[in-house]
Protein backbone atom coordinates (compact mmCIF):
# COMPACT_ATOMS: atom_id res chain seq x y z
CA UNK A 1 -19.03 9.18 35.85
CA UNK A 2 -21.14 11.38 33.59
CA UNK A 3 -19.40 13.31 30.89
CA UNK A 4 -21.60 16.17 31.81
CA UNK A 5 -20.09 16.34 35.46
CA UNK A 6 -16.63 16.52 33.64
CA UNK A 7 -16.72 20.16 32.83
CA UNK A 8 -17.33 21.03 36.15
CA UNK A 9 -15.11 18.62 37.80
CA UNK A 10 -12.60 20.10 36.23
CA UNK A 11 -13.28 23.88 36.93
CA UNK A 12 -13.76 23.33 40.42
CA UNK A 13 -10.48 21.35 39.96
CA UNK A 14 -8.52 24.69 38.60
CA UNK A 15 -10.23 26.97 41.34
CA UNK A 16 -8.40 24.78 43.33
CA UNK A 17 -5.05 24.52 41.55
CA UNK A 18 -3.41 27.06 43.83
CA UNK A 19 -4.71 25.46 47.09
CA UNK A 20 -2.55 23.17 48.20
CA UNK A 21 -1.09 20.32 46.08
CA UNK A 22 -4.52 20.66 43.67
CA UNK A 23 -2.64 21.03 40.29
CA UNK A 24 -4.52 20.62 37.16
CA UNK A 25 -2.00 19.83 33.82
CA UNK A 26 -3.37 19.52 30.06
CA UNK A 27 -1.05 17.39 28.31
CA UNK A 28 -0.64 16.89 24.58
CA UNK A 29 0.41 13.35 24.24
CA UNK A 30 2.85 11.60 21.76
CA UNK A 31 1.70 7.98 22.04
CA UNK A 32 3.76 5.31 20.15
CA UNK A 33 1.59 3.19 18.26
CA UNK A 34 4.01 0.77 16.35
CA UNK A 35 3.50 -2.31 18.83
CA UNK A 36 -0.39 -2.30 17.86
CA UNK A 37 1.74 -3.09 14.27
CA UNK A 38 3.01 -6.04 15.75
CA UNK A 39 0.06 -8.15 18.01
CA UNK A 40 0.74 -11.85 18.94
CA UNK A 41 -1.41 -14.41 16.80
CA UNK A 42 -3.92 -14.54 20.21
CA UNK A 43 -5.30 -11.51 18.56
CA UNK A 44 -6.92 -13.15 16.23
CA UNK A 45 -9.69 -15.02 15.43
CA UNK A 46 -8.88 -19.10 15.64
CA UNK A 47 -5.16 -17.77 16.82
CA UNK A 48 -4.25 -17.74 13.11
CA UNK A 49 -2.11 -14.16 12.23
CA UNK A 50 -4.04 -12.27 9.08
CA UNK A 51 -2.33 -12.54 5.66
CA UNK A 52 -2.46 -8.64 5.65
CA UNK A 53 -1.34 -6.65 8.91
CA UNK A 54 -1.60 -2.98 8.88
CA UNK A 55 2.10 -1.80 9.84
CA UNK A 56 2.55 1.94 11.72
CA UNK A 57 5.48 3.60 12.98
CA UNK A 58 3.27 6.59 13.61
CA UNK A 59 2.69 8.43 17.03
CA UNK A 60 -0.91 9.18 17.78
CA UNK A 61 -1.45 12.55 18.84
CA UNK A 62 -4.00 12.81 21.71
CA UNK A 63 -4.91 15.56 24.81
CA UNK A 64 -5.09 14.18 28.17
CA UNK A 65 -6.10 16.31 31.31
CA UNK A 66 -4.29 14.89 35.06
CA UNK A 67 -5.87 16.47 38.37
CA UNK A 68 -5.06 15.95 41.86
CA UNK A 69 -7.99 15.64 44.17
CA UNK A 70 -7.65 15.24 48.15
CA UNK A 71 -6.74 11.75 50.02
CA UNK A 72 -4.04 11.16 47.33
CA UNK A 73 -6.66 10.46 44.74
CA UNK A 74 -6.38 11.75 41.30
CA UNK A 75 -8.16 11.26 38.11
CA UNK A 76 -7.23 11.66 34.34
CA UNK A 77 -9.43 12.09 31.46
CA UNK A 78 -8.07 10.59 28.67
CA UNK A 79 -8.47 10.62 24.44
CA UNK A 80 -8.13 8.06 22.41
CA UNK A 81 -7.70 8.10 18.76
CA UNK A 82 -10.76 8.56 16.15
CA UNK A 83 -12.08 4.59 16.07
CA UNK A 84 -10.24 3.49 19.34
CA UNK A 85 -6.81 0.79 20.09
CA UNK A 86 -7.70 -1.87 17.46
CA UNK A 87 -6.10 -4.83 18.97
CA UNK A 88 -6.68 -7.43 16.42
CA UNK A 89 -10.00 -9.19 16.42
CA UNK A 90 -10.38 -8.66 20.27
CA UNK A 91 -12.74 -5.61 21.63
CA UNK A 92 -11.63 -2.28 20.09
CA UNK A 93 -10.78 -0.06 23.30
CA UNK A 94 -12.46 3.48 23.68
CA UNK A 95 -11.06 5.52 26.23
CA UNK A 96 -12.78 5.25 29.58
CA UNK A 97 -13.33 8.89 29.94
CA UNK A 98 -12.02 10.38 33.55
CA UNK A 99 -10.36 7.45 35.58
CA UNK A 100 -9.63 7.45 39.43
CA UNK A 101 -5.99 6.36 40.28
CA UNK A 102 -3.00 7.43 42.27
CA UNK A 103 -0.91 10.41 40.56
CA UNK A 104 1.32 7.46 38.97
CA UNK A 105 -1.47 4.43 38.48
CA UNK A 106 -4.89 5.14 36.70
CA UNK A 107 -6.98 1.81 35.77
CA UNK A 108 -10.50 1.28 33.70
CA UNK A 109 -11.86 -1.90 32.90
CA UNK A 110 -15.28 -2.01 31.24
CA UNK A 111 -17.59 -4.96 31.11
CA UNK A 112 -20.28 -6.04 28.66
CA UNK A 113 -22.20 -8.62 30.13
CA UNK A 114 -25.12 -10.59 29.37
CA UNK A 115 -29.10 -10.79 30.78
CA UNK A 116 -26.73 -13.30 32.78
CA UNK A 117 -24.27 -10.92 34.20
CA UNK A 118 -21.79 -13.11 32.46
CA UNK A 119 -18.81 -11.18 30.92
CA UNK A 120 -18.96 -10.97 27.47
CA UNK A 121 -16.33 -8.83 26.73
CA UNK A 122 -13.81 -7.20 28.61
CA UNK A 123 -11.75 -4.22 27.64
CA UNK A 124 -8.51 -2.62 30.21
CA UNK A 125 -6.62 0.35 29.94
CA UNK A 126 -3.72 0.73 32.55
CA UNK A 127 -1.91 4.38 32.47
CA UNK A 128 1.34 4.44 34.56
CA UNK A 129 3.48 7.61 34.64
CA UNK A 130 7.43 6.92 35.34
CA UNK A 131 7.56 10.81 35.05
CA UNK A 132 5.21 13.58 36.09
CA UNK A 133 5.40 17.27 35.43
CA UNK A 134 5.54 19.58 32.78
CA UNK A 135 7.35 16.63 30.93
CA UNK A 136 5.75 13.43 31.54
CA UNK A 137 6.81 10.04 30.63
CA UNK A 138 5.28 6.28 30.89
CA UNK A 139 3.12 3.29 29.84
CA UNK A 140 -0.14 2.65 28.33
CA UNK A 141 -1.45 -0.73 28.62
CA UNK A 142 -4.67 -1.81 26.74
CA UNK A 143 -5.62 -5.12 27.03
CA UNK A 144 -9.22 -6.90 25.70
CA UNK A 145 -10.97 -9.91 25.31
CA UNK A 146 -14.21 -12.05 24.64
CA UNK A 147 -15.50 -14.93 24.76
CA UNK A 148 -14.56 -16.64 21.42
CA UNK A 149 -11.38 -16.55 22.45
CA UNK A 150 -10.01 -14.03 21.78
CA UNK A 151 -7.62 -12.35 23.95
CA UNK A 152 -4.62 -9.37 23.39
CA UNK A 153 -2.27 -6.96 25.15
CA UNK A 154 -0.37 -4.43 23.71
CA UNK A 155 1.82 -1.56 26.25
CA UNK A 156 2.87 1.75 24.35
CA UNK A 157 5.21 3.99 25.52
CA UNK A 158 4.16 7.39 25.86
CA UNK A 159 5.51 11.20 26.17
CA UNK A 160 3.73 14.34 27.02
CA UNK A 161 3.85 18.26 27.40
CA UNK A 162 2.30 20.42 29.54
CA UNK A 163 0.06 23.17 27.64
CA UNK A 164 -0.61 25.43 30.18
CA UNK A 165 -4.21 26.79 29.46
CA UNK A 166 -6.14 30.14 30.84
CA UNK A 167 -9.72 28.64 31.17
């Protein structure tokens, strides 16, 4: 999807939020970051763990925006922090922008492929929420590989609050 439909995805979405079961939620989002302190050796190039790790307890701070559409689809436009999930040597993971799922469930994966349509490199991002509301719990999973080898998962737990916005 276009980032340029996005805007208007989402007004149409808030005309809508008091139609129905058409909610809209911004959310700001606590994400825990300290497992990307602590990837498996597969992260890295040859399967060898660097001399130097970078070690974070931090939370990143991001905005995320949920809307339910009709059919029991929903989508969610997510942030990710400035540079992206560095997961080791593998594929550094940019959000996806807006993502279809099921209220609970979103997934992306994005493909770079060659003249050959043979996957290069693969990059996943799996949001599940546990909890939904104007407190919101859950899981993000990134995941990303290529094809030296390289191959990582990380899941960070995540927390968020409603900001209720007047657009």
């Amino acid at each position: 999807m276009s980032r340029s439909l996005l805007p208007a995805l989402l007004l149409l979405a808030s005309l809508g939020a008091g139609c129905g079961d058409t909610q809209v939620r911004h959310y700001l989002v606590a994400v825990d970051a300290a497992p990307l302190s602590r990837l498996e050796a597969s992260c890295y190039k040859g399967g060898v763990l660097p001399a130097e790790r970078p070690r974070d307890n931090g939370f990143q701070a991001l905005r995320w925006t949920l809307w339910d559409a009709d059919g029991g689809r929903a989508y969610l436009e997510l942030e990710s922090p400035p540079g992206g999930w560095v997961l080791g040597d593998a594929p550094v993971i940019q959000a996806p922008g807006a993502i279809a799922g099921t209220g609970e469930v979103f997934e992306a994966e994005r493909l770079d492929l060659d003249a050959n349509d043979q996957k290069l490199r693969s990059r996943v991002v799996r949001v599940t929420f546990t909890e939904r509301g104007a407190l919101a719990r859950g899981t993000l999973e990134l995941s990303a590989s290529d094809t030296a080898g390289v191959k990582c998962a990380a899941t960070l737990a995540f927390t968020a609050r409603d900001e209720p916005r007047e657009d």
